[in-house]
Protein backbone atom coordinates (compact mmCIF):
# COMPACT_ATOMS: atom_id res chain seq x y z
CA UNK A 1 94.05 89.55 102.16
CA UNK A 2 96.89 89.72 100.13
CA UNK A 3 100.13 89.99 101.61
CA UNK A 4 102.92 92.75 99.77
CA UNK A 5 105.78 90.78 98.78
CA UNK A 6 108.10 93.67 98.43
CA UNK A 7 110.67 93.98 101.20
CA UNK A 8 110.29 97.03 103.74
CA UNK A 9 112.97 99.00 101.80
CA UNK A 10 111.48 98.30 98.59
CA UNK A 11 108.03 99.95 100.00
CA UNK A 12 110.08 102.49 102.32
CA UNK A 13 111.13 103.66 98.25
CA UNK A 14 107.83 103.33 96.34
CA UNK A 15 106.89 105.60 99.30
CA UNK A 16 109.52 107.90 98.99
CA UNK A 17 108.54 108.16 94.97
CA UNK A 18 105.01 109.55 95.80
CA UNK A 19 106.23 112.42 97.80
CA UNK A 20 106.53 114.83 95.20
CA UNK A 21 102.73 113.99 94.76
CA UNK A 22 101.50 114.40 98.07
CA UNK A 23 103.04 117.04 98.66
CA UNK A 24 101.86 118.92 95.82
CA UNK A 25 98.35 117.70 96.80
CA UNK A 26 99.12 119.25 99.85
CA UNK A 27 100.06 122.71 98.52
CA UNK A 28 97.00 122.65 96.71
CA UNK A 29 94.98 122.08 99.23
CA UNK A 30 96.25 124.45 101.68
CA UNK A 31 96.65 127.46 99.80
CA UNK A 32 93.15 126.53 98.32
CA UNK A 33 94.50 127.43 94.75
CA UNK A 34 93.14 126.35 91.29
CA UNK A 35 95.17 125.88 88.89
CA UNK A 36 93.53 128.27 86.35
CA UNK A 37 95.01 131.20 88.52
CA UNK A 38 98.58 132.05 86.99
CA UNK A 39 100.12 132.01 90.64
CA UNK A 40 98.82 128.95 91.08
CA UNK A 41 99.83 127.32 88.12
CA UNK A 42 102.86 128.65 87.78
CA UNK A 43 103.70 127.51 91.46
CA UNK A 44 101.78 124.04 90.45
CA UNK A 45 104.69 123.99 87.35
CA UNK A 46 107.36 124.25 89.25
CA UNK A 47 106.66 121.65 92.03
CA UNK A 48 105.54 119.27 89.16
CA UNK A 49 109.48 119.75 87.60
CA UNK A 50 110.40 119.07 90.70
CA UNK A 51 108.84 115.91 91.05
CA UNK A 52 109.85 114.82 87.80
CA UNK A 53 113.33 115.70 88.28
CA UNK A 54 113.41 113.48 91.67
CA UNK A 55 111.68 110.79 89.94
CA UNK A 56 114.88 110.97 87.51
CA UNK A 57 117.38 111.23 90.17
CA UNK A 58 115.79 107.96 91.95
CA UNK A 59 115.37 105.95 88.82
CA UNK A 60 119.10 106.85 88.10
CA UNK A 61 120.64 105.83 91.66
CA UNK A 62 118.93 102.75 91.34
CA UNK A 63 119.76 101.83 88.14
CA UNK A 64 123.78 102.31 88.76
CA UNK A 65 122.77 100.19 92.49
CA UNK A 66 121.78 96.92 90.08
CA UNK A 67 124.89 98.24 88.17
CA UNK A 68 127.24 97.80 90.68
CA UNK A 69 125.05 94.92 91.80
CA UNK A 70 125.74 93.18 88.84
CA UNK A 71 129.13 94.09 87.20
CA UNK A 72 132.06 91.72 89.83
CA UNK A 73 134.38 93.82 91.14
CA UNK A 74 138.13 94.06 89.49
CA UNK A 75 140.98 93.68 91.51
């Protein structure tokens, strides 16, 4: 077995990062749509922008975190 070297808040993130997925898995599966319906794709669009958009936000919090991780602070 191969034991995850990734601390509990680094998995707690990677987690975090593939709700946008599931939860558009979840839409689909619910509301039984196919994405060749307009509704449906139009609806499957949107969540998708969504997602992306989050994925941007994270990637940019984290990226100013090993910013302010790295630069010393002035007095």
């Amino acid at each position: 077995m191969l034991l995850d070297s990734r601390t509990e808040e680094q998995q707690a993130a990677a987690a975090d990062k593939l709700q946008p997925e599931l939860a558009l898995a979840s839409l689909r599966k619910v509301l039984g749509l196919q994405p060749d319906h307009p509704e449906a794709l139009a609806e499957l669009q949107e969540v998708q922008q969504i997602a992306i958009e989050e994925r941007q936000n994270i990637a940019k919090e984290e990226f100013l975190q090993q910013q302010q991780h790295q630069q010393p602070e002035l007095p």
